[in-house]
N, C-alpha and C. Protein backbone atom coordinates (compact mmCIF):
# COMPACT_ATOMS: atom_id res chain seq x y z
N UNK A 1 -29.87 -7.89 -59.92
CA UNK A 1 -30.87 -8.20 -58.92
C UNK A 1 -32.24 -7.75 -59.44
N UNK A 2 -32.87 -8.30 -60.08
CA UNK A 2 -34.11 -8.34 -60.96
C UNK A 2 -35.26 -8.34 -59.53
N UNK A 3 -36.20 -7.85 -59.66
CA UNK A 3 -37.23 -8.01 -58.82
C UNK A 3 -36.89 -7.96 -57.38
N UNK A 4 -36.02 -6.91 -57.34
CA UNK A 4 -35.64 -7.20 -55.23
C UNK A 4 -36.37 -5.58 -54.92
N UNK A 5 -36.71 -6.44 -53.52
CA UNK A 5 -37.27 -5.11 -53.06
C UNK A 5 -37.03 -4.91 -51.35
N UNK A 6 -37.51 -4.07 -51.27
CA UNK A 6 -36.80 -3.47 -50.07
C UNK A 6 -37.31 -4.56 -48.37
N UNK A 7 -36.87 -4.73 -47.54
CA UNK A 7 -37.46 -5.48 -46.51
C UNK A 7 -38.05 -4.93 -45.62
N UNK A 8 -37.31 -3.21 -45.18
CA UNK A 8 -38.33 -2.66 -44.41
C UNK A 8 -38.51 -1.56 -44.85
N UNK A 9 -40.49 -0.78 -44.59
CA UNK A 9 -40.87 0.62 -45.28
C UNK A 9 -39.80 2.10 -44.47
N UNK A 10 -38.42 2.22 -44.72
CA UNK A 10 -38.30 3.21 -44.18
C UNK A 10 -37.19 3.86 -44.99
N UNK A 11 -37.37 5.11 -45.56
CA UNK A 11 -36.14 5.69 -46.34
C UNK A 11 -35.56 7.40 -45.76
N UNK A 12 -35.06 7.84 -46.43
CA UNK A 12 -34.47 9.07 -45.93
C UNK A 12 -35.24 10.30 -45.78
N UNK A 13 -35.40 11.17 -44.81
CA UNK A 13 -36.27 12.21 -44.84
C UNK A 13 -36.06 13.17 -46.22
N UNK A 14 -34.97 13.36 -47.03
CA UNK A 14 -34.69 14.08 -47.67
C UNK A 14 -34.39 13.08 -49.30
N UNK A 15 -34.53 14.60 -50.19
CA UNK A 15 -34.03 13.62 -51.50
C UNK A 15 -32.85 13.42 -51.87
N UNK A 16 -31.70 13.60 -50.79
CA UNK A 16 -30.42 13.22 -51.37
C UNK A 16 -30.20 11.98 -51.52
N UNK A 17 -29.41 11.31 -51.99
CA UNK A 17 -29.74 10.13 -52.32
C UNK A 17 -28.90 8.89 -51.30
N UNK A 18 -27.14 9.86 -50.98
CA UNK A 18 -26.94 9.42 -50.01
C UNK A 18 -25.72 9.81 -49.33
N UNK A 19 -24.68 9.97 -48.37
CA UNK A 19 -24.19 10.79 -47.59
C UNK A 19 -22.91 10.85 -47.50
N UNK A 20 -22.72 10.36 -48.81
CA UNK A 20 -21.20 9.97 -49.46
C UNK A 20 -20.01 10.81 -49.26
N UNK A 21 -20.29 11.80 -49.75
CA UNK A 21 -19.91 13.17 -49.46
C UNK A 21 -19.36 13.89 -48.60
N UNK A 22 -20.55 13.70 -48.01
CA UNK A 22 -20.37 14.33 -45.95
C UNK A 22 -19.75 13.31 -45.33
N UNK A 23 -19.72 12.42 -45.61
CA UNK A 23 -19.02 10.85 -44.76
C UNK A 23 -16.94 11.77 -45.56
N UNK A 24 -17.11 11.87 -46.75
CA UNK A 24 -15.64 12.05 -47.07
C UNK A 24 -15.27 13.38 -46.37
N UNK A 25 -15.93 14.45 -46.94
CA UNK A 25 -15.12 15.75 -45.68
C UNK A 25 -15.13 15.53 -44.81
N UNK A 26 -16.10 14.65 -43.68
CA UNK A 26 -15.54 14.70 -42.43
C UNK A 26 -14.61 14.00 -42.30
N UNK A 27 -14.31 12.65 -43.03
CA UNK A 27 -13.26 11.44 -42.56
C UNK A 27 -11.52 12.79 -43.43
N UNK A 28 -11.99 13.63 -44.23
CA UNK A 28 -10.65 14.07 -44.26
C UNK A 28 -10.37 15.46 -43.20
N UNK A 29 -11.66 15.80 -42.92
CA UNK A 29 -10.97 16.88 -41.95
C UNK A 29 -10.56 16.07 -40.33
N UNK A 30 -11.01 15.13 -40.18
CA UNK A 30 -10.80 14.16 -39.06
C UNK A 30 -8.93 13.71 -39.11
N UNK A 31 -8.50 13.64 -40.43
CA UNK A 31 -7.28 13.21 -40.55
C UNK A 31 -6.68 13.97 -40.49
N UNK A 32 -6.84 15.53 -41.03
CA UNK A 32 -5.98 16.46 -41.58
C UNK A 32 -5.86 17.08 -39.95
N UNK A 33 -6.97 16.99 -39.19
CA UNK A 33 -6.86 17.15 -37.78
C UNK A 33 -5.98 16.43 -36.54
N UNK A 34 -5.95 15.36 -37.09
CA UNK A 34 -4.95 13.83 -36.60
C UNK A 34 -3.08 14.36 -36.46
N UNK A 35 -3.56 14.29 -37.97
CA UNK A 35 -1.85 14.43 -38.75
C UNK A 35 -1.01 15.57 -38.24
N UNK A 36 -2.27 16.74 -38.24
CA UNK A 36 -1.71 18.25 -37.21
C UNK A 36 -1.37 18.18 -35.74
N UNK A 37 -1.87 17.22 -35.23
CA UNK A 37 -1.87 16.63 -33.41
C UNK A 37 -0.27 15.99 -33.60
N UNK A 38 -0.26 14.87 -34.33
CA UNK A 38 0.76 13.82 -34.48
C UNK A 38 1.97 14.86 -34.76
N UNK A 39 1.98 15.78 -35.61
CA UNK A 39 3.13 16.57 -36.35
C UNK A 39 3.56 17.34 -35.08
N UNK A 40 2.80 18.34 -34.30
CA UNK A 40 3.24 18.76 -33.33
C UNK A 40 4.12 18.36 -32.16
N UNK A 41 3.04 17.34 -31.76
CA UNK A 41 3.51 16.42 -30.61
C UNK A 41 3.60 15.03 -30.36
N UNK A 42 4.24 13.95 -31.32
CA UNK A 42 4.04 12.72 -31.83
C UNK A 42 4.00 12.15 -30.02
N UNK A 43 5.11 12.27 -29.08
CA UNK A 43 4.99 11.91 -27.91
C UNK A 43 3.61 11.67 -27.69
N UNK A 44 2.92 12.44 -27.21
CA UNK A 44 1.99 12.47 -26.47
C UNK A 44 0.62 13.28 -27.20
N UNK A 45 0.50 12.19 -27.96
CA UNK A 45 -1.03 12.68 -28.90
C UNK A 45 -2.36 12.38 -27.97
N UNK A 46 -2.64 13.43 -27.95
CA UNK A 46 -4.36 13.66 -27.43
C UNK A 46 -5.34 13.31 -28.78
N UNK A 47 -5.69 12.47 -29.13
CA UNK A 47 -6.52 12.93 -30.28
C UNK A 47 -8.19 13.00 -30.02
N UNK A 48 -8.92 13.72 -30.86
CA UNK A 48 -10.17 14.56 -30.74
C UNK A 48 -10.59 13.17 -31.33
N UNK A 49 -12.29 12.97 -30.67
CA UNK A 49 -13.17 11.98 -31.19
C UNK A 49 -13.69 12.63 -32.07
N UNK A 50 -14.36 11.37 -33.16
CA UNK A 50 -14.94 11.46 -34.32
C UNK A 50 -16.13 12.53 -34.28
N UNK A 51 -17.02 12.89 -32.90
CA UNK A 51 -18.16 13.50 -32.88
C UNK A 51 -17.32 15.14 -32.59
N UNK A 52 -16.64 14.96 -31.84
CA UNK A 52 -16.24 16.52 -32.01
C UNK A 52 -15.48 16.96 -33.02
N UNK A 53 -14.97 16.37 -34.51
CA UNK A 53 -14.95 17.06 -35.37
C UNK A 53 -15.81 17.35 -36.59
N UNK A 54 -16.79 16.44 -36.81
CA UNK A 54 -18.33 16.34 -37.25
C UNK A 54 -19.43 16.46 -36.96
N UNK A 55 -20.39 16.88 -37.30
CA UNK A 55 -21.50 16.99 -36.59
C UNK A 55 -22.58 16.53 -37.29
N UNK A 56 -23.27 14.86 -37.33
CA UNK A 56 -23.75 14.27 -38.12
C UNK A 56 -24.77 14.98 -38.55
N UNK A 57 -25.58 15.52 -37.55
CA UNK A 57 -26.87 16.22 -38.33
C UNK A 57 -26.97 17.33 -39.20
N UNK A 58 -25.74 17.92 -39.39
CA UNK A 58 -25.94 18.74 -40.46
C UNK A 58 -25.19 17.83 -41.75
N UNK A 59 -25.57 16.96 -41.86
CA UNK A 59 -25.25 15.85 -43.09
C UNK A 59 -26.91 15.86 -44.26
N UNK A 60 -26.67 16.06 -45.15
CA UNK A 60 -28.05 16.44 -46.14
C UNK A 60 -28.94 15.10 -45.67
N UNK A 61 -28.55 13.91 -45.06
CA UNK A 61 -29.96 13.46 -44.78
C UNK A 61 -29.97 13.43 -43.50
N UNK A 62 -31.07 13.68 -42.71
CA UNK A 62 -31.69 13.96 -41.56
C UNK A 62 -32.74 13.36 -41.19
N UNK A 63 -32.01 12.00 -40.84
CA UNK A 63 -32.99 10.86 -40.15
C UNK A 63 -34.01 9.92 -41.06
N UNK A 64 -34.41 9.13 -40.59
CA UNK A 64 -35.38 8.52 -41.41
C UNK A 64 -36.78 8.38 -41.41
N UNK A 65 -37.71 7.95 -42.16
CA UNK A 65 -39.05 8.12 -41.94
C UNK A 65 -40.01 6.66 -42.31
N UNK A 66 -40.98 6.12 -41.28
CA UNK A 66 -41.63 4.77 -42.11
C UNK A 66 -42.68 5.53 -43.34
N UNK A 67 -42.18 4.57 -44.17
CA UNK A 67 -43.53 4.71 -45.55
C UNK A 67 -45.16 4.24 -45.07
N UNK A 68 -45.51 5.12 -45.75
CA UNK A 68 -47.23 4.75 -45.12
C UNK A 68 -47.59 3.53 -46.34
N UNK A 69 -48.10 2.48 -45.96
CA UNK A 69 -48.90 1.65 -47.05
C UNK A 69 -49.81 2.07 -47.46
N UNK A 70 -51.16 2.96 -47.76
CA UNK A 70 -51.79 3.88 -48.18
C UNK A 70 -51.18 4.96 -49.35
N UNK A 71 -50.21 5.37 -49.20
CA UNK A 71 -49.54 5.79 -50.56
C UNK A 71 -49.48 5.02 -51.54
N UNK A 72 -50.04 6.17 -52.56
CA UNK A 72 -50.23 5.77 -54.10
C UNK A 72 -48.65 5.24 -54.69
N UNK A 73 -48.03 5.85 -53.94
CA UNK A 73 -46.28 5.36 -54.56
C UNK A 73 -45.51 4.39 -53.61
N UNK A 74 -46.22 3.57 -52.49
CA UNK A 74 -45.85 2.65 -51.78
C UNK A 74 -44.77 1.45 -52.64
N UNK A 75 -45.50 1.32 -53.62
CA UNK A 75 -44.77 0.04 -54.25
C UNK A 75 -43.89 0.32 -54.87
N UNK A 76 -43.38 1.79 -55.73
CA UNK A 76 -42.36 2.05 -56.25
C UNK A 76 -41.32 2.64 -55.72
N UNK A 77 -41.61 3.28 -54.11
CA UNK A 77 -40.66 3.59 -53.22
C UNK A 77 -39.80 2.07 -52.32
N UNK A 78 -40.55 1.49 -52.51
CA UNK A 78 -40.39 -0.30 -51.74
C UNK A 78 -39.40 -0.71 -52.98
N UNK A 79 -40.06 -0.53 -54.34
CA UNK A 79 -38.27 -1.06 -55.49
C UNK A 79 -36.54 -0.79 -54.94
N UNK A 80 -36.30 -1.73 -54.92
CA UNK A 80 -34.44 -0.79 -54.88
C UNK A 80 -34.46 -0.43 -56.53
């Protein structure tokens, strides 16, 4: 993809790059949490939602921000 660029000015508040990571420990402590419900009491599983075993905002990026067009680095933050 030669010459593509981004469609809208808005990227991550932080420099991680992206939340790969934190998306995998939670999706395995979410299971390993599942599998412990199911093992106990397969009958009658209660299972816990996705927000009460994660807590998105402590994920290394924390929201997003618009790019100002006035920045000297507008056009190279706009590159994918």
């Amino acid at each position: 993809m030669s010459k593509s660029y981004r469609k809208h000015p808005f990227c991550g508040m932080t420099t991680a790059e992206s939340e790969k990571k934190d998306k995998q420990l939670a999706h395995r402590r979410e299971r390993r949490i599942v599998r412990q419900i199911l093992g106990s009491d397969p009958l009658r599983p209660v299972l816990p939602h996705r927000r009460e075993v994660s807590n998105v905002w402590s994920f290394d990026k924390d929201g997003k921000q618009r790019l100002s067009t006035d920045s000297p680095y507008f056009e190279q933050i706009m590159r994918k």
